[in-house]
C-alpha atoms as a PDB file:
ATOM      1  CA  UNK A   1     120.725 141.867 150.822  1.00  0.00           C
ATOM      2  CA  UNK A   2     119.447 139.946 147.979  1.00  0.00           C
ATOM      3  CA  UNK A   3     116.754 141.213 145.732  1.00  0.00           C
ATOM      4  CA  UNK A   4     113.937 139.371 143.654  1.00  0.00           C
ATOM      5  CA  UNK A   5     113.307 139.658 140.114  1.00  0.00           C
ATOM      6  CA  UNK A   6     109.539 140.420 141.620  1.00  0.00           C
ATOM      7  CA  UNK A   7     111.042 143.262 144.013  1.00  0.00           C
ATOM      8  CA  UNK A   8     112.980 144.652 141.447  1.00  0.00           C
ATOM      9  CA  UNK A   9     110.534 144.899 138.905  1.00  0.00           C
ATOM     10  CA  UNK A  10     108.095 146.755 141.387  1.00  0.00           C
ATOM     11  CA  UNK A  11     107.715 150.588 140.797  1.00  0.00           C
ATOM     12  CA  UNK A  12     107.992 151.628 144.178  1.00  0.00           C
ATOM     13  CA  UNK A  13     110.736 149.292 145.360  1.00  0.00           C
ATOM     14  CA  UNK A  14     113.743 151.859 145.412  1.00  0.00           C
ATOM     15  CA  UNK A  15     111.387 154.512 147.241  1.00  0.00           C
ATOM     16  CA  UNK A  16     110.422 151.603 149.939  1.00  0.00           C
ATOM     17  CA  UNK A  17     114.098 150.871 150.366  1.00  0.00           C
ATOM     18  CA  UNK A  18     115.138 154.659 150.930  1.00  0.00           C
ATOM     19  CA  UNK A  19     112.036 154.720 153.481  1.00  0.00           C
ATOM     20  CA  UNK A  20     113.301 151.762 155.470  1.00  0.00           C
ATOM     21  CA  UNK A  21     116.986 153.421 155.984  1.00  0.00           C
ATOM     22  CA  UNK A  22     115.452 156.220 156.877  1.00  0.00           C
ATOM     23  CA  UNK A  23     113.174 154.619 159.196  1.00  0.00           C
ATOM     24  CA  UNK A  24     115.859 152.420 160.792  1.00  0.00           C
ATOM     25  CA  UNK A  25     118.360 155.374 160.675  1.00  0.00           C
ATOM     26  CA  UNK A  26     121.030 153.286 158.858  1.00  0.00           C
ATOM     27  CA  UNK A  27     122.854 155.134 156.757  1.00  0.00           C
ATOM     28  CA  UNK A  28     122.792 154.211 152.726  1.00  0.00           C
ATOM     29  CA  UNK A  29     126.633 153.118 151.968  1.00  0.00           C
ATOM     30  CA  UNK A  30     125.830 150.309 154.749  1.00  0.00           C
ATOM     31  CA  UNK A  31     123.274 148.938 152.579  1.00  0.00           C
ATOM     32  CA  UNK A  32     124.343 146.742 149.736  1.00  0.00           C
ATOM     33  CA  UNK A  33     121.812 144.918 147.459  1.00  0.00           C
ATOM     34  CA  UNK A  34     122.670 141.605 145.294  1.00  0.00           C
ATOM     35  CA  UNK A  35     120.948 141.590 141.712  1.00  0.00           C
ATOM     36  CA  UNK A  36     121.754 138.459 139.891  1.00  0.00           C
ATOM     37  CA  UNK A  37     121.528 138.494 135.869  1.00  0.00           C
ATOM     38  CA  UNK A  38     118.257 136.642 135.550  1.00  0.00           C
ATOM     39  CA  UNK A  39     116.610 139.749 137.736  1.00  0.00           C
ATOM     40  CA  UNK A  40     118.167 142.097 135.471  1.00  0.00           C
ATOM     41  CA  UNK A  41     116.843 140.358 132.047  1.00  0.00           C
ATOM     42  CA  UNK A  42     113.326 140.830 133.623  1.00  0.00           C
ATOM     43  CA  UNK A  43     113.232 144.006 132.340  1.00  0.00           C
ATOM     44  CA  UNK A  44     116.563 145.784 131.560  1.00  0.00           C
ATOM     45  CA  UNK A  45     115.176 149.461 131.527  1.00  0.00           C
ATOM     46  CA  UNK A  46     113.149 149.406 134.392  1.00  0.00           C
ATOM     47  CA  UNK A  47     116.093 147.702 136.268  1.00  0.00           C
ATOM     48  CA  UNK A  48     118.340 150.824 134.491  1.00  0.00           C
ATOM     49  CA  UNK A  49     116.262 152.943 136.371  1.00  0.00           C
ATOM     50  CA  UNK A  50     115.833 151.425 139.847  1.00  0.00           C
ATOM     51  CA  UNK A  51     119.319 150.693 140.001  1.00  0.00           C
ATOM     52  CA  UNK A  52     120.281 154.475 139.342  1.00  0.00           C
ATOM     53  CA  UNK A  53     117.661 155.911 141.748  1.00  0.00           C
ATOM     54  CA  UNK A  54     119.232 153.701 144.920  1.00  0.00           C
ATOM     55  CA  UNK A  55     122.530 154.462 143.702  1.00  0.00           C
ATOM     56  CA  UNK A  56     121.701 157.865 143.800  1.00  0.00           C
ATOM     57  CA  UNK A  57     120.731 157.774 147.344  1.00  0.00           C
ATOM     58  CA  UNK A  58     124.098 155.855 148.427  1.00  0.00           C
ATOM     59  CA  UNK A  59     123.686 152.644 148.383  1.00  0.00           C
ATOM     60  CA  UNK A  60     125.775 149.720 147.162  1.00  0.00           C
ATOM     61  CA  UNK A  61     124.712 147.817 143.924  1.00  0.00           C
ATOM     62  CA  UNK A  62     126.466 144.423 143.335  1.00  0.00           C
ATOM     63  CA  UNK A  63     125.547 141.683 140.390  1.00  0.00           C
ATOM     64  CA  UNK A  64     126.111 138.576 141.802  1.00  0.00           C
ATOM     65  CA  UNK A  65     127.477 135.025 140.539  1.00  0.00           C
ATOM     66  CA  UNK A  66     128.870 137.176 137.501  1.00  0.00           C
ATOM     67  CA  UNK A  67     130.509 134.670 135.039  1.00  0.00           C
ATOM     68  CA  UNK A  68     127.297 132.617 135.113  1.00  0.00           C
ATOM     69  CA  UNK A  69     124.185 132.349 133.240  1.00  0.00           C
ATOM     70  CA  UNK A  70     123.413 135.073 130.775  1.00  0.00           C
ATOM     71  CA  UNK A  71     126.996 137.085 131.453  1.00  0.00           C
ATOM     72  CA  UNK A  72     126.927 140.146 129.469  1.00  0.00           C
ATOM     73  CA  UNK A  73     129.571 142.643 129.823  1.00  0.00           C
ATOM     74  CA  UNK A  74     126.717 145.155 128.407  1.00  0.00           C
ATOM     75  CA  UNK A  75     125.731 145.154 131.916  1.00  0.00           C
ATOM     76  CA  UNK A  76     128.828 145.934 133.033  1.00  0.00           C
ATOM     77  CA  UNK A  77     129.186 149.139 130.772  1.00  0.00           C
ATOM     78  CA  UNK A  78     125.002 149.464 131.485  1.00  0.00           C
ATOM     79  CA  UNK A  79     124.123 149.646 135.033  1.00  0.00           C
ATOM     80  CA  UNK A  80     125.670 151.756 137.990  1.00  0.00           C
ATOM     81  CA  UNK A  81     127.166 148.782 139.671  1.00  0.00           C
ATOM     82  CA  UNK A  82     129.709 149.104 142.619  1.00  0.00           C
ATOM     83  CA  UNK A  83     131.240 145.327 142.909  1.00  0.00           C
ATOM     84  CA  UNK A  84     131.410 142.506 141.091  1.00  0.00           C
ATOM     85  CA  UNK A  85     130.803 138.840 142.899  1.00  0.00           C
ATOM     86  CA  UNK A  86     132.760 136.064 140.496  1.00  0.00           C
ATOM     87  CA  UNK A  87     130.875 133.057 140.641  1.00  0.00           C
ATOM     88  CA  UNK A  88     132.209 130.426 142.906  1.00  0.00           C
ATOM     89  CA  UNK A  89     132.518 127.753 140.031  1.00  0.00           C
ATOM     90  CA  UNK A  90     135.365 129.826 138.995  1.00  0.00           C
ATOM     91  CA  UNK A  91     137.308 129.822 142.089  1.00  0.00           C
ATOM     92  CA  UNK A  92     136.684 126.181 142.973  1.00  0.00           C
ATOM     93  CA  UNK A  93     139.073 124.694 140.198  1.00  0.00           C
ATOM     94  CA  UNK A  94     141.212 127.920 140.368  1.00  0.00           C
ATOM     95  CA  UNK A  95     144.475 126.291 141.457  1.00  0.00           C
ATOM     96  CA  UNK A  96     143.952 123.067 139.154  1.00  0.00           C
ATOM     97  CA  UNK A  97     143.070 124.408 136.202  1.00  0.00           C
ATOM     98  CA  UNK A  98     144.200 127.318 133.830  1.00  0.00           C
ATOM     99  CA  UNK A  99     141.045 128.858 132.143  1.00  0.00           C
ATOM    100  CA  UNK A 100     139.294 129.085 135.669  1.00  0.00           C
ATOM    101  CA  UNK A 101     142.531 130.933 136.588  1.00  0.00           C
ATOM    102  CA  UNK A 102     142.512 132.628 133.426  1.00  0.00           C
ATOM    103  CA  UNK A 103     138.969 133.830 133.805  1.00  0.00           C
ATOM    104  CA  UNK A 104     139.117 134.494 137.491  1.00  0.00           C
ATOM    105  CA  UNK A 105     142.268 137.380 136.376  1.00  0.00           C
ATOM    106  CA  UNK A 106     140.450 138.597 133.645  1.00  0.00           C
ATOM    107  CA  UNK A 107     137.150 138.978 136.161  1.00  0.00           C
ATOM    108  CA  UNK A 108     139.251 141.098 138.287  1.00  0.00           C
ATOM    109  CA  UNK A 109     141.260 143.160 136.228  1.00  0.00           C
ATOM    110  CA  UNK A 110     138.472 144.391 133.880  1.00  0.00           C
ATOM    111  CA  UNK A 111     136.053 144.737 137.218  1.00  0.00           C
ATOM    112  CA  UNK A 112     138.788 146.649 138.577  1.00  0.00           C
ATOM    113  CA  UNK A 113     139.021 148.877 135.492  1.00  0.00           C
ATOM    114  CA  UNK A 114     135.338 149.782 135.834  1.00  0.00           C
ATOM    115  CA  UNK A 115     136.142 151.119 139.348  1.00  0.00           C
ATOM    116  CA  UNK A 116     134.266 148.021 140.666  1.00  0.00           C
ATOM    117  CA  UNK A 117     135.389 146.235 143.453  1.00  0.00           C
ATOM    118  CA  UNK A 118     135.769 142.195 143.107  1.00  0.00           C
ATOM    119  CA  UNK A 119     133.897 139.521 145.816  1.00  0.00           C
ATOM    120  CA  UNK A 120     135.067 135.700 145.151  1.00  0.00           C
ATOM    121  CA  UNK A 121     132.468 133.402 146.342  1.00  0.00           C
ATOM    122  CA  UNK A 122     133.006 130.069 147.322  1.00  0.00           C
ATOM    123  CA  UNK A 123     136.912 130.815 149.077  1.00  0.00           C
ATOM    124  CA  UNK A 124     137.566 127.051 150.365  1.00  0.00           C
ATOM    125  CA  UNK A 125     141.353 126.957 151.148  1.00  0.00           C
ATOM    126  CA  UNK A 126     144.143 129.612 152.252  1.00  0.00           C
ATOM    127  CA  UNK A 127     145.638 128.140 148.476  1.00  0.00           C
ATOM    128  CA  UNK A 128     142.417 129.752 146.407  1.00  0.00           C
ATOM    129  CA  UNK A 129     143.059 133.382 148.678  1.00  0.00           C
ATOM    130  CA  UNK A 130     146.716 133.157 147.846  1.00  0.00           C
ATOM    131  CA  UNK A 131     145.812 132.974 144.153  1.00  0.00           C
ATOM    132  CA  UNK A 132     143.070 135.288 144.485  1.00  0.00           C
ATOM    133  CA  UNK A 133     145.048 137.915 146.496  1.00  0.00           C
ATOM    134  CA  UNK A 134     147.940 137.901 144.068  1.00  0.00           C
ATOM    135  CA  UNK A 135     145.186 138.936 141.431  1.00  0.00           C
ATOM    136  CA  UNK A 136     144.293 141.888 143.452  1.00  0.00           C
ATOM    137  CA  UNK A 137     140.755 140.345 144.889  1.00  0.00           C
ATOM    138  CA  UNK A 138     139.187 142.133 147.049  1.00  0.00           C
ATOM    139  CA  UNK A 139     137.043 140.166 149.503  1.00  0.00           C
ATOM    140  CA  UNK A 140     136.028 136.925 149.123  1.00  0.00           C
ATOM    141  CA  UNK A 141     133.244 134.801 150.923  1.00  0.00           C
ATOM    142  CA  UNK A 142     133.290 130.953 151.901  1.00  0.00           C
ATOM    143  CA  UNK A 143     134.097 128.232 153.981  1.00  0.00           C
ATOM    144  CA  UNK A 144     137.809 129.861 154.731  1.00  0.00           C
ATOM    145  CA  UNK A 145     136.197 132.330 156.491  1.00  0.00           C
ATOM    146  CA  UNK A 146     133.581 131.278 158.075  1.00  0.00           C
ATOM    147  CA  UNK A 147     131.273 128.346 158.133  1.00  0.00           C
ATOM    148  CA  UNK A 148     127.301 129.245 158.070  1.00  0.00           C
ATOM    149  CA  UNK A 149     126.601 130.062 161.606  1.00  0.00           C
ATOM    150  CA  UNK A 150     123.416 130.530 163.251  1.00  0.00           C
ATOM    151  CA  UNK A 151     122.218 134.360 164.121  1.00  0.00           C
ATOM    152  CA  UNK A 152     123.516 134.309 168.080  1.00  0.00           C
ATOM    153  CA  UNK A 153     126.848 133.360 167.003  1.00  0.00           C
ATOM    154  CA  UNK A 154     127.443 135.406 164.232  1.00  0.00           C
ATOM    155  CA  UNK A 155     127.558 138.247 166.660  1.00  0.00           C
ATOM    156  CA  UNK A 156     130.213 136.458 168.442  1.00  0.00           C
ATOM    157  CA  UNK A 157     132.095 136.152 165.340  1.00  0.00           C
ATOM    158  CA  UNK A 158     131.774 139.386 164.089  1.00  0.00           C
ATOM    159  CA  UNK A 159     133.248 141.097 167.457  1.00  0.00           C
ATOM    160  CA  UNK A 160     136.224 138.061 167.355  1.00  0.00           C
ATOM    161  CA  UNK A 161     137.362 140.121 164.384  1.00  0.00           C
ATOM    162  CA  UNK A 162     137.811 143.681 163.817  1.00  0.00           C
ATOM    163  CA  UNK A 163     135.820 145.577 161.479  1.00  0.00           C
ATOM    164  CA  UNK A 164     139.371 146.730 159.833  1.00  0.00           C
ATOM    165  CA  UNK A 165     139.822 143.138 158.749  1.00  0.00           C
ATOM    166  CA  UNK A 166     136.375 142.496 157.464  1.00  0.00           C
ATOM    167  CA  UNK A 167     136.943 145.218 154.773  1.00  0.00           C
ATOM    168  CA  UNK A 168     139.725 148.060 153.276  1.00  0.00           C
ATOM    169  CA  UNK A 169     137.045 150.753 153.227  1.00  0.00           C
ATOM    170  CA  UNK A 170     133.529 152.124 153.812  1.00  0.00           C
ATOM    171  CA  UNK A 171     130.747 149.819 155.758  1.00  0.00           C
ATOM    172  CA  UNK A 172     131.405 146.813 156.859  1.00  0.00           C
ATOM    173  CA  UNK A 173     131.165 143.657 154.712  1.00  0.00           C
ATOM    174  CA  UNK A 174     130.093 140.532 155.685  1.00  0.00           C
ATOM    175  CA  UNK A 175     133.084 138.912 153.308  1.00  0.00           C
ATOM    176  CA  UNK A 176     135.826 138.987 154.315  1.00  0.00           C
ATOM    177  CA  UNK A 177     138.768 141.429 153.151  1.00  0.00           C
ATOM    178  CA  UNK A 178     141.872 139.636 150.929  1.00  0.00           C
ATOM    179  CA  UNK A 179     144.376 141.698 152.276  1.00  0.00           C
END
């Protein structure tokens, strides 16, 4: 699930997300939440704080379209994240050229060093996944697994696959697994 800047710089936000599990009975390590950088630059310590309070209760904190933007690795080291999504500009030119391939490894191996675990956006051809899974990727989300579908048939294609092969551990993810 994607979160504003707006939700994420309300007091009450991580308490009103605990509350809805709760109320829906869905347990926490289903849940994971996107933040992208801009959200986290609208205030750092208040983000600090609702980020360590959900992950606290269980659930999954990703930054998303990392690589883009205002990167920092500061917020890598800062917040209690639990993936990593690498921006799909660096996958789209990963077979053709060198520093997106160059990046993409580095992305991977020092997300993997923080214990993180590593979502490619923007997988277009079995070629990209090859490179990706010989980096050690993940999941990754795109076009080679799915084009958008509308809500009725995404329940078709999620029982099409098994949960096994939509990821290696934990709730299921909505990308799909590398491996």
């Amino acid at each position: 699930m994607n979160v504003s800047t707006k939700q994420l710089r309300s007091s009450d936000f991580p308490a009103l997300v605990i509350k809805v599990l709760e109320e829906c009975g869905l347990q926490a390590p289903w849940l994971e939440l996107e933040l992208t950088e801009t959200a986290l630059m609208a205030n750092l310590d208040e983000a600090a704080i609702a980020i360590e309070t959900l992950r606290n209760a269980g659930i999954r904190i990703s930054i998303d379209d990392f690589g883009t933007g205002y990167s920092s690795l500061g917020y890598l080291r800062r917040f209690s994240f639990t993936s990593l999504k690498m921006d799909r500009s660096f996958v789209a030119d990963l077979t053709a050229n060198a520093k997106s391939l160059a990046v993409a490894q580095g992305l991977i191996s020092l997300a993997h060093n923080l214990q993180l675990k590593v979502t490619a956006e923007g997988v277009e051809t079995q070629e990209q996944l090859d490179v990706l899974r010989q980096y050690g990727c993940d999941q990754f989300q795109g076009f080679l697994a799915s084009r958008p579908v509308r809500a009725e048939a995404f329940r078709e294609l999620l029982e099409r696959r098994s949960v096994s092969s939509l990821t290696q551990d934990g709730p299921p993810s909505y990308a799909a697994a590398v491996d």
